[in-house]
Protein backbone atom coordinates (compact mmCIF):
# COMPACT_ATOMS: atom_id res chain seq x y z
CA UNK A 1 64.24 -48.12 -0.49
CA UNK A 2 65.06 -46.91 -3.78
CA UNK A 3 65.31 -42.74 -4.64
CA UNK A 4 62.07 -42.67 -5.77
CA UNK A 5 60.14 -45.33 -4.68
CA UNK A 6 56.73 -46.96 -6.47
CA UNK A 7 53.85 -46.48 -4.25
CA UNK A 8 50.69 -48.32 -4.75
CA UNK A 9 47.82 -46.62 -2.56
CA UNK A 10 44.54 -48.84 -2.08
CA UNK A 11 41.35 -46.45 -2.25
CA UNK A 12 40.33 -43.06 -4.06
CA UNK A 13 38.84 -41.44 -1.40
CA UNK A 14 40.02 -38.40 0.51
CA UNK A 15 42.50 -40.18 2.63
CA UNK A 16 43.71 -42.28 -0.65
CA UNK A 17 43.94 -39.14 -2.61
CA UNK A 18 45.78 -37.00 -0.23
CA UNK A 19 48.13 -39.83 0.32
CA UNK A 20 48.92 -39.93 -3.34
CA UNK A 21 49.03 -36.23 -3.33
CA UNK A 22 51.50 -35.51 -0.60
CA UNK A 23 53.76 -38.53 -2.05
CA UNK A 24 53.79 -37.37 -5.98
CA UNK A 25 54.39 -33.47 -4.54
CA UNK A 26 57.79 -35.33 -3.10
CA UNK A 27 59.03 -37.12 -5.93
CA UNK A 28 57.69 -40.23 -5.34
CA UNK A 29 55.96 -42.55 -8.37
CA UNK A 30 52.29 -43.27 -7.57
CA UNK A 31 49.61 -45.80 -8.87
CA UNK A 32 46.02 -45.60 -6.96
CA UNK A 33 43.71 -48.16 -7.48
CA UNK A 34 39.73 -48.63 -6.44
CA UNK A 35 37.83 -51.44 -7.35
CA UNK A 36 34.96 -48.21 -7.76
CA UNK A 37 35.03 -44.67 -9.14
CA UNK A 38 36.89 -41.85 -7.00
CA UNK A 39 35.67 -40.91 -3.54
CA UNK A 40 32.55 -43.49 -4.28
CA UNK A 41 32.63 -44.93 -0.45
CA UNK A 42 32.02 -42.99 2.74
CA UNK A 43 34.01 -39.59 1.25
CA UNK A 44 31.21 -39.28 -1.35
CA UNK A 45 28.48 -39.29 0.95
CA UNK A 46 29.95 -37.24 3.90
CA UNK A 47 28.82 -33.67 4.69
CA UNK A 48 32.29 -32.54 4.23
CA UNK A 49 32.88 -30.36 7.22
CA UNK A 50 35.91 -28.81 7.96
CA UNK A 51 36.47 -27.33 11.68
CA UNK A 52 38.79 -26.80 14.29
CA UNK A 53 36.21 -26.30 17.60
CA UNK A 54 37.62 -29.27 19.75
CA UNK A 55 39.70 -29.13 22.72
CA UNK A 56 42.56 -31.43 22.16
CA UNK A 57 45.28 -29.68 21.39
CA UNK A 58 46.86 -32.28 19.76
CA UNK A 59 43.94 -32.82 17.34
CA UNK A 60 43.75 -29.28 16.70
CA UNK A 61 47.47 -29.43 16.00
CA UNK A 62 46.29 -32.12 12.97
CA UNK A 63 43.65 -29.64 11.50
CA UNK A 64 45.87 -26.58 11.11
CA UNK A 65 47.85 -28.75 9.26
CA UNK A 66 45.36 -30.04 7.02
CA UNK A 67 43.58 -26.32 6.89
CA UNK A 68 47.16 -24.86 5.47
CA UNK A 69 47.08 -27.38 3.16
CA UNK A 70 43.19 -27.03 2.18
CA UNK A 71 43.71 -23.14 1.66
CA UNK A 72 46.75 -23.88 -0.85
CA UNK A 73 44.43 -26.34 -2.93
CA UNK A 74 41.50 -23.21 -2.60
CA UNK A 75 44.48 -21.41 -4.39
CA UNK A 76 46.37 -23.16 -6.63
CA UNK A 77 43.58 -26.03 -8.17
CA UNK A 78 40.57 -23.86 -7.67
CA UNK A 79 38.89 -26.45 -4.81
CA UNK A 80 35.94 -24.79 -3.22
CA UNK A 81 35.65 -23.73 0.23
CA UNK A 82 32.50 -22.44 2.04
CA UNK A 83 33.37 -20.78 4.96
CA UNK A 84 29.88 -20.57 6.80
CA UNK A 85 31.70 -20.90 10.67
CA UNK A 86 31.19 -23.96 12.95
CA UNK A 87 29.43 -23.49 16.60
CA UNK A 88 29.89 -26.31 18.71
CA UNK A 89 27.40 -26.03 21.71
CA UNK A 90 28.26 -26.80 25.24
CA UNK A 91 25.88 -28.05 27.91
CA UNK A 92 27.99 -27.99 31.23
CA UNK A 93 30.38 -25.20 32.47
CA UNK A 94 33.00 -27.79 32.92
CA UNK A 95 32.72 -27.81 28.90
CA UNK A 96 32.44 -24.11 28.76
CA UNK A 97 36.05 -24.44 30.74
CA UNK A 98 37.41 -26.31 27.87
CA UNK A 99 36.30 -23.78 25.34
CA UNK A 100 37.91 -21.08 26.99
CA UNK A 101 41.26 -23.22 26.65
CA UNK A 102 40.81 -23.99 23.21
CA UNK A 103 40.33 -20.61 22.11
CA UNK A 104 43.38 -19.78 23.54
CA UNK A 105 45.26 -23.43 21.48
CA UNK A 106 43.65 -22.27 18.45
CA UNK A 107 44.73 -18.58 18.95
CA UNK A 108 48.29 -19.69 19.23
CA UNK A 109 47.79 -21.89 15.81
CA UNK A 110 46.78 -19.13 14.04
CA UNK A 111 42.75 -19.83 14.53
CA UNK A 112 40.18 -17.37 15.17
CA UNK A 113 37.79 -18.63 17.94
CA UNK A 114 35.66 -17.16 20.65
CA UNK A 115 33.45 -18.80 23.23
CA UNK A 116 29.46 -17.80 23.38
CA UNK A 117 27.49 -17.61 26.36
CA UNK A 118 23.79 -19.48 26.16
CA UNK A 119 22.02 -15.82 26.08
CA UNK A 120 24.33 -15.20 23.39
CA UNK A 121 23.66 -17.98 20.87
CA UNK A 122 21.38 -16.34 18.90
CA UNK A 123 23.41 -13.67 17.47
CA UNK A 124 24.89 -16.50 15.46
CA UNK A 125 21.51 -18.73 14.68
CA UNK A 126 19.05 -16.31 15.46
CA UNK A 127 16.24 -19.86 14.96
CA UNK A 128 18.29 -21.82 17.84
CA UNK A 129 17.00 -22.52 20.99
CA UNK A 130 19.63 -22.19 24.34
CA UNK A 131 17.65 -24.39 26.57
CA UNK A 132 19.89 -26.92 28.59
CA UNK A 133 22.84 -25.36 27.07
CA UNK A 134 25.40 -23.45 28.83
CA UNK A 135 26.69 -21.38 25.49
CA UNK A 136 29.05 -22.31 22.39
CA UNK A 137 32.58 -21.90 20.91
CA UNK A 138 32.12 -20.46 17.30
CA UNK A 139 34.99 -20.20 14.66
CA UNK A 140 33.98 -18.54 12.11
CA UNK A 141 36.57 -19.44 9.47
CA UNK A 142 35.41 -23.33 9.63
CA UNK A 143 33.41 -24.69 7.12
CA UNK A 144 32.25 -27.26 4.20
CA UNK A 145 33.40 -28.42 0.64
CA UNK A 146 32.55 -31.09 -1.59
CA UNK A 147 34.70 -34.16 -1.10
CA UNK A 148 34.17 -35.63 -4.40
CA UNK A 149 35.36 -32.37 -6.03
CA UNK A 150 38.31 -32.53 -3.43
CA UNK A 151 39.50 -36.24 -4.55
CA UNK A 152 39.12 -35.25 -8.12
CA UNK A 153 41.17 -32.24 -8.33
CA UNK A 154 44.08 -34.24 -6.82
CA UNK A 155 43.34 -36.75 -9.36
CA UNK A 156 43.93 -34.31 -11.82
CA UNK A 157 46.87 -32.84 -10.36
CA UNK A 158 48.69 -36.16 -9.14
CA UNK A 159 48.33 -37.39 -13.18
CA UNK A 160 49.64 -33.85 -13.92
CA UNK A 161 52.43 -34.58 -11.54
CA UNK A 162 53.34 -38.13 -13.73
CA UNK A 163 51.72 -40.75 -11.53
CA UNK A 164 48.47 -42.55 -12.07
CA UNK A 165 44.61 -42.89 -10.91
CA UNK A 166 42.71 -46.26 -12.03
CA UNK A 167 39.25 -46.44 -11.20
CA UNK A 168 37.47 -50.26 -11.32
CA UNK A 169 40.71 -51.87 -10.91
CA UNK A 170 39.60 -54.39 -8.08
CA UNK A 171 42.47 -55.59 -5.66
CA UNK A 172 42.56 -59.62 -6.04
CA UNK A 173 45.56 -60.44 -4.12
CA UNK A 174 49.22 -59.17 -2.78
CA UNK A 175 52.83 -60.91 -3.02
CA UNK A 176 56.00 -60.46 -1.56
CA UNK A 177 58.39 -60.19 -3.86
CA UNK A 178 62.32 -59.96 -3.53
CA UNK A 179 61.88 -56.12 -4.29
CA UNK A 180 58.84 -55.65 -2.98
CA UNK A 181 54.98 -56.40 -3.50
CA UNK A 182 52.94 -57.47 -6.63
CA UNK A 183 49.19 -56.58 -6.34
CA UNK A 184 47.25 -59.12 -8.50
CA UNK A 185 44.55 -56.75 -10.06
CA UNK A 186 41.19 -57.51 -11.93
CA UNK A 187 43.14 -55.29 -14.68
CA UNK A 188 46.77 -56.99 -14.04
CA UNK A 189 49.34 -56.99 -11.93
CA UNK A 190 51.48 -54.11 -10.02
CA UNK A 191 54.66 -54.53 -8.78
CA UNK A 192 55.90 -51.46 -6.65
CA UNK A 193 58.02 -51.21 -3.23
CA UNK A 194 55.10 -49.91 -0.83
CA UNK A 195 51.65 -50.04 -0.04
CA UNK A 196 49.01 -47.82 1.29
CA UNK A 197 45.73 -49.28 2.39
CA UNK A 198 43.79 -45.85 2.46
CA UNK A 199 40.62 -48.38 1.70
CA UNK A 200 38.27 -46.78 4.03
CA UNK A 201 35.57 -48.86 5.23
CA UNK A 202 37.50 -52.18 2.97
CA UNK A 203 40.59 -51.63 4.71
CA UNK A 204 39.97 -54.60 6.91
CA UNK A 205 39.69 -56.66 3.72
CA UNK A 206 43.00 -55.14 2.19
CA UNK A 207 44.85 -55.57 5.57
CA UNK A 208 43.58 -59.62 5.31
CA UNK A 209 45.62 -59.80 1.94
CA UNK A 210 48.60 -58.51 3.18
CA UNK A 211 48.41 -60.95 6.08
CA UNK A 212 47.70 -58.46 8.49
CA UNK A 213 44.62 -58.12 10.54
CA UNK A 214 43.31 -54.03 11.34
CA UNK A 215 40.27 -53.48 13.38
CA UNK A 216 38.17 -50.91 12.27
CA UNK A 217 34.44 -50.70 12.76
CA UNK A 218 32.27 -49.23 9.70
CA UNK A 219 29.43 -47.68 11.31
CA UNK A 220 26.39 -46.49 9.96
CA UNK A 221 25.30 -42.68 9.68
CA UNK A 222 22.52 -41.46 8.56
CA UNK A 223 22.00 -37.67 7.30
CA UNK A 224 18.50 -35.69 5.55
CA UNK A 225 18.58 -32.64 3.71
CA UNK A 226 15.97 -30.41 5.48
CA UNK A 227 13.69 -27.74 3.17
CA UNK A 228 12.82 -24.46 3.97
CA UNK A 229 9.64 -22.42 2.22
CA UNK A 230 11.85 -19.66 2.16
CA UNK A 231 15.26 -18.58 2.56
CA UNK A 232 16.85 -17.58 5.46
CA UNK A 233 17.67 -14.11 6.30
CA UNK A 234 21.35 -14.88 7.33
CA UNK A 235 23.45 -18.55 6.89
CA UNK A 236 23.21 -21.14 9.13
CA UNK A 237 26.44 -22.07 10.56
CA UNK A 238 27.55 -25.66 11.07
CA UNK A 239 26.15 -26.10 14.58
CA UNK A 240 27.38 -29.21 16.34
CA UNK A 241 25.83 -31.00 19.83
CA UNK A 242 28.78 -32.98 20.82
CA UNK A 243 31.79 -32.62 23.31
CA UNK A 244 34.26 -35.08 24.00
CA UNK A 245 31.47 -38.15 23.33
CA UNK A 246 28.32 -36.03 25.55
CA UNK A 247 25.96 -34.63 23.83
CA UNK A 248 23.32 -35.93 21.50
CA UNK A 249 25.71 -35.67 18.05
CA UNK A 250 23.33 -33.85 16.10
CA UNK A 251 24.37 -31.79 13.25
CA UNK A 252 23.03 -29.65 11.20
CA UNK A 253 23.98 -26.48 8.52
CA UNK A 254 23.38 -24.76 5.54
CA UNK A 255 23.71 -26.20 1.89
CA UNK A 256 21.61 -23.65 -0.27
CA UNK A 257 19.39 -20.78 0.49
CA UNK A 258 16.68 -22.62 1.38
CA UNK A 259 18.09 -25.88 2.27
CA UNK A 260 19.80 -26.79 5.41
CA UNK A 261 21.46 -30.72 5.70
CA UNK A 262 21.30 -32.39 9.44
CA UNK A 263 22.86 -35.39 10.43
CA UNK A 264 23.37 -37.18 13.86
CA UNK A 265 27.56 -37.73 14.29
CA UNK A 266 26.64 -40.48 17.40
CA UNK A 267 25.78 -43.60 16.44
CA UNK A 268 26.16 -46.83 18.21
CA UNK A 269 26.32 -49.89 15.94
CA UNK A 270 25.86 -52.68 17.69
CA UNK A 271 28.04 -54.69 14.61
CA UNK A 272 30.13 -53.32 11.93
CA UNK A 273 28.44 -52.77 8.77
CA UNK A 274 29.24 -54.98 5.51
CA UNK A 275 30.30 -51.97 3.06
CA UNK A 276 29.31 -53.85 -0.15
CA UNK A 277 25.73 -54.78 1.48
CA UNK A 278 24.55 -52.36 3.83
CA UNK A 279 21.00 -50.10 3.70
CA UNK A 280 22.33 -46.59 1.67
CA UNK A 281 18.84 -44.85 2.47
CA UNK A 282 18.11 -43.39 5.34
CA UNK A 283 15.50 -45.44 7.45
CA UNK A 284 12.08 -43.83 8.78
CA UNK A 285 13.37 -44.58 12.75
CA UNK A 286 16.53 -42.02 11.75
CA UNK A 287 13.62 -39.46 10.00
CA UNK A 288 11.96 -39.45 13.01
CA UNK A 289 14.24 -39.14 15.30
CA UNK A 290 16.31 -36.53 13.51
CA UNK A 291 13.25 -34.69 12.92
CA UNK A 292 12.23 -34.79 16.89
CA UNK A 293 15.89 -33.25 17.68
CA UNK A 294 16.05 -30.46 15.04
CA UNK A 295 12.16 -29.60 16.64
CA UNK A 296 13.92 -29.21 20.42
CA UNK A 297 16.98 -27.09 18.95
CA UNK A 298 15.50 -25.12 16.12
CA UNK A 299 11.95 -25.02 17.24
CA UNK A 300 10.67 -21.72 14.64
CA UNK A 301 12.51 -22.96 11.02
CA UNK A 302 10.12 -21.50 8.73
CA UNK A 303 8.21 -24.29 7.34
CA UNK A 304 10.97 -26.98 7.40
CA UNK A 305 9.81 -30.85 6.21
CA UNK A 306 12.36 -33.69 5.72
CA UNK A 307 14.04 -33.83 2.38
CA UNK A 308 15.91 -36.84 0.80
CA UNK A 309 18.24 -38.87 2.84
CA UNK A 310 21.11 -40.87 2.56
CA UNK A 311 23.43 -43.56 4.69
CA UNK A 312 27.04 -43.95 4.57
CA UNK A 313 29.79 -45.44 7.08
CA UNK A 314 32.34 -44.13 9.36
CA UNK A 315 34.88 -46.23 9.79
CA UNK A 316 36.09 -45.78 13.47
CA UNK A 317 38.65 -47.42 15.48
CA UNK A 318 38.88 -48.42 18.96
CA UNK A 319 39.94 -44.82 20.20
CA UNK A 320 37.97 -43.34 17.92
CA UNK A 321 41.78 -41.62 16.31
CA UNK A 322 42.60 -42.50 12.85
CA UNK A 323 45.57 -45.35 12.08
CA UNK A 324 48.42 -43.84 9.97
CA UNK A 325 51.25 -45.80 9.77
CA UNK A 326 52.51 -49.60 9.75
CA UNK A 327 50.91 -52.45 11.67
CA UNK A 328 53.96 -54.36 11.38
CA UNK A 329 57.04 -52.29 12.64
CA UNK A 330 59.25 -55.58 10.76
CA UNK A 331 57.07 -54.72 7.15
CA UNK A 332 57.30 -50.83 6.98
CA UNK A 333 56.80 -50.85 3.01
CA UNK A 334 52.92 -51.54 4.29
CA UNK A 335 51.55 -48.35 5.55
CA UNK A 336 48.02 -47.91 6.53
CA UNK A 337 45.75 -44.76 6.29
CA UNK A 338 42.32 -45.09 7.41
CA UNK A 339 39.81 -45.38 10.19
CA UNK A 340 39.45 -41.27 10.50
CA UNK A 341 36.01 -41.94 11.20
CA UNK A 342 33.35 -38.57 11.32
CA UNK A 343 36.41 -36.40 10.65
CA UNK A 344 38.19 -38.46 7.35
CA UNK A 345 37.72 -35.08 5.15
CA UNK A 346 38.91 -32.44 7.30
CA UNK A 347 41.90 -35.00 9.03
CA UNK A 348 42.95 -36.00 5.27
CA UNK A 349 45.23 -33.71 4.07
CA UNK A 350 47.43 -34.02 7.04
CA UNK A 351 46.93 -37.89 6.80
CA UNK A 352 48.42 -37.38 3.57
CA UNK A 353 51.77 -35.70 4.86
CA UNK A 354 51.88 -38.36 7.44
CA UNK A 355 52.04 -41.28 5.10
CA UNK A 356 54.32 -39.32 2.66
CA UNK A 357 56.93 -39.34 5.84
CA UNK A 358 56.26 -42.89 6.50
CA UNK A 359 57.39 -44.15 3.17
CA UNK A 360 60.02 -41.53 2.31
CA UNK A 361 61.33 -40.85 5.91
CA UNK A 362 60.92 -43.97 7.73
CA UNK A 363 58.66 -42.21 10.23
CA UNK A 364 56.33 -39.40 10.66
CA UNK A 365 58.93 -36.68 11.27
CA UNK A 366 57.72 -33.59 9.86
CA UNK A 367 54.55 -33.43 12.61
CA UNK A 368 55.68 -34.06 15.83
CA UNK A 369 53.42 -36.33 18.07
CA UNK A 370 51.90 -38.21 15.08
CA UNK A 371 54.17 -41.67 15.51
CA UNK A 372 51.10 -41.59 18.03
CA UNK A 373 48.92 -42.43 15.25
CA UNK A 374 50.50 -45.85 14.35
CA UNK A 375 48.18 -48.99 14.47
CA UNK A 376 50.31 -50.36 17.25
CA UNK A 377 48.67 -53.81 19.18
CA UNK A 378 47.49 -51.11 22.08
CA UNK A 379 45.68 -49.57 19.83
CA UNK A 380 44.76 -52.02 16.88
CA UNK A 381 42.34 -53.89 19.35
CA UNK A 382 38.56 -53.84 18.64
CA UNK A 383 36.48 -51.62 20.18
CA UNK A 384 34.84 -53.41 22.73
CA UNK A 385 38.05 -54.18 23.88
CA UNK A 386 38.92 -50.85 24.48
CA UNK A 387 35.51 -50.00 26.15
CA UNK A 388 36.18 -53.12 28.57
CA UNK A 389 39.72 -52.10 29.83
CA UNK A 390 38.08 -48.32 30.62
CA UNK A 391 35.68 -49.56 32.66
């Protein structure tokens, strides 16, 4: 490796971005290319929450990681933050249980968390209805930003920094050189001594043209905006129906005073999505349905109807963890950086310090537990593979 290596990273999106960001902060030279504009795949049309209510302690380990580094962008490049809180709703006391713990993990990371009983709820979203739930875990620092405006001030600072950003500058082919790669371009070549493939729901493609094969599964979600005929007297939280896979993954919060967006985070695609041919609307089945589960949990919205919708993809992996790292222990100057699936914006930033220790360190040293993270064959398998050896 040379003192300051030339890293090519595939894909402006979050992940892409933050990889380049974390790499050019550390001295290394940086090209990004997209064959579209910046965060035009699935960051552009996610709802951009950031949150820390789970209960692995290792993934909350990842978000205070990419929180710290959120906060410094709030301060030094102006990004926006909206800190509305995040209540993730529990229906069993066995998940009540694992609230209590994580209050305590997040507590000890320097979080601010506290669990909700069901008679309780409404304190926080006075509209919400507690039936079939046993209460809540509510952290009221968590919240949403704009992705696009995310990827685009790291544009602007990685160029500041002396690298570069190309946008429509479509990835034809790779070579192996005798220093390296050369990425045939629909703009010209690149030659550099590592790759990222941060290409999102194309990584698959990318990973082909190295010669490598990466299984991730781009999966359809849907999400509405939802209108009000007034505003609300307080602001609704991101509120969140999922623990640990149970639940029914609906989603919903506030976007403007009178305008809340919902989405459902639990989808099961029966085949992965093509990302350059796929449905971007939402379809009238997802309307309905959407609409039939915001009527159960938020019964009394004054006069709420079904706003525009939209579609993007999540691309997940077996495990449903993102892959950081090489998929060839023998090739370590190809590192990938993608399949975050639901939780690519708020699991980016510390993506981004992961990579940066792949290509300058020779391993993810700096976080402990993330070599974890590497597409290794256990966990580079496709997902009904996984589901078959758990049963």
């Amino acid at each position: 490796m040379t003192a300051s290596p030339h890293v090519v990273v595939i894909g402006a999106g979050t992940l892409g971005m933050c990889s380049a960001h974390a790499l050019t902060e550390q001295g290394a030279r940086v090209t990004v290319i997209d064959a579209r504009s910046i965060a035009s795949g699935s960051s552009g049309r996610s709802v951009g929450v950031v949150g820390t209510q789970l209960t692995d302690p290792f993934e909350i380990q990842l978000r205070m990681q990419s929180v710290q580094r959120i906060r410094r962008w709030q301060e030094r490049l102006g990004l926006g933050f909206n800190p509305i809180g995040y209540l993730r709703l529990a229906r069993t006391s066995e998940q009540m249980e694992l609230f209590a713990r994580s209050v305590e993990i997040q507590r000890d990371a320097g979080f601010r968390s506290r669990v909700y009983q069901a008679n309780e709820l409404q304190q926080l979203v006075p509209h919400l209805s507690s039936d079939g739930l046993e209460g809540g875990i509510f952290g009221p620092d968590d919240g949403f930003l704009d992705p696009h405006e995310m990827c685009t001030l790291l544009a602007q600072e990685v160029k500041k920094l002396g690298s570069e950003v190309f946008q429509f500058r479509k990835l034809l082919g790779v070579a192996r050189t005798s220093g390296g790669y050369r990425l045939d371009t629909s703009k010209g070549p690149i030659g550099c001594d590592f790759i990222v493939n941060a290409a999102g729901a194309w990584a698959p493609r990318v990973a082909e043209m190295l010669g490598q094969t990466l299984h991730i599964h781009p999966e359809r979600h849907e999400a509405l905006t939802i209108h009000l005929d007034a505003p609300l007297p307080y602001t609704m939280p991101m509120v969140m129906d999922l623990v640990n896979g149970q639940g029914t993954g609906l989603n919903f919060r506030h976007e403007k005073a009178s305008e809340l967006i919902a989405e459902i985070h639990k989808v099961s695609s029966p085949s992965p999505e093509d990302p350059d041919n796929y449905n971007e609307q939402c379809e009238e089945g997802s309307k309905v349905m959407l609409a039939e589960m915001l009527i159960e949990r938020v019964p009394d919205l004054p006069g709420a109807r079904l706003g525009r919708g939209w579609a993007g993809l999540y691309p997940v992996t077996a495990d449903h963890r993102p892959y950081v790292g090489p998929v060839d222990q023998s090739e370590p100057g190809l590192i990938t950086a993608a399949g975050a699936g639901g939780y690519g914006i708020q699991l980016a930033p510390v993506i981004g310090l992961i990579v940066a220790d792949w290509v300058l360190k020779g391993s993810p040293a700096s976080i402990p537990g993330t070599e974890s993270l590497a597409p290794t064959p256990e966990r580079n398998v496709p997902p009904y593979i996984l589901r078959r050896l758990d049963q």
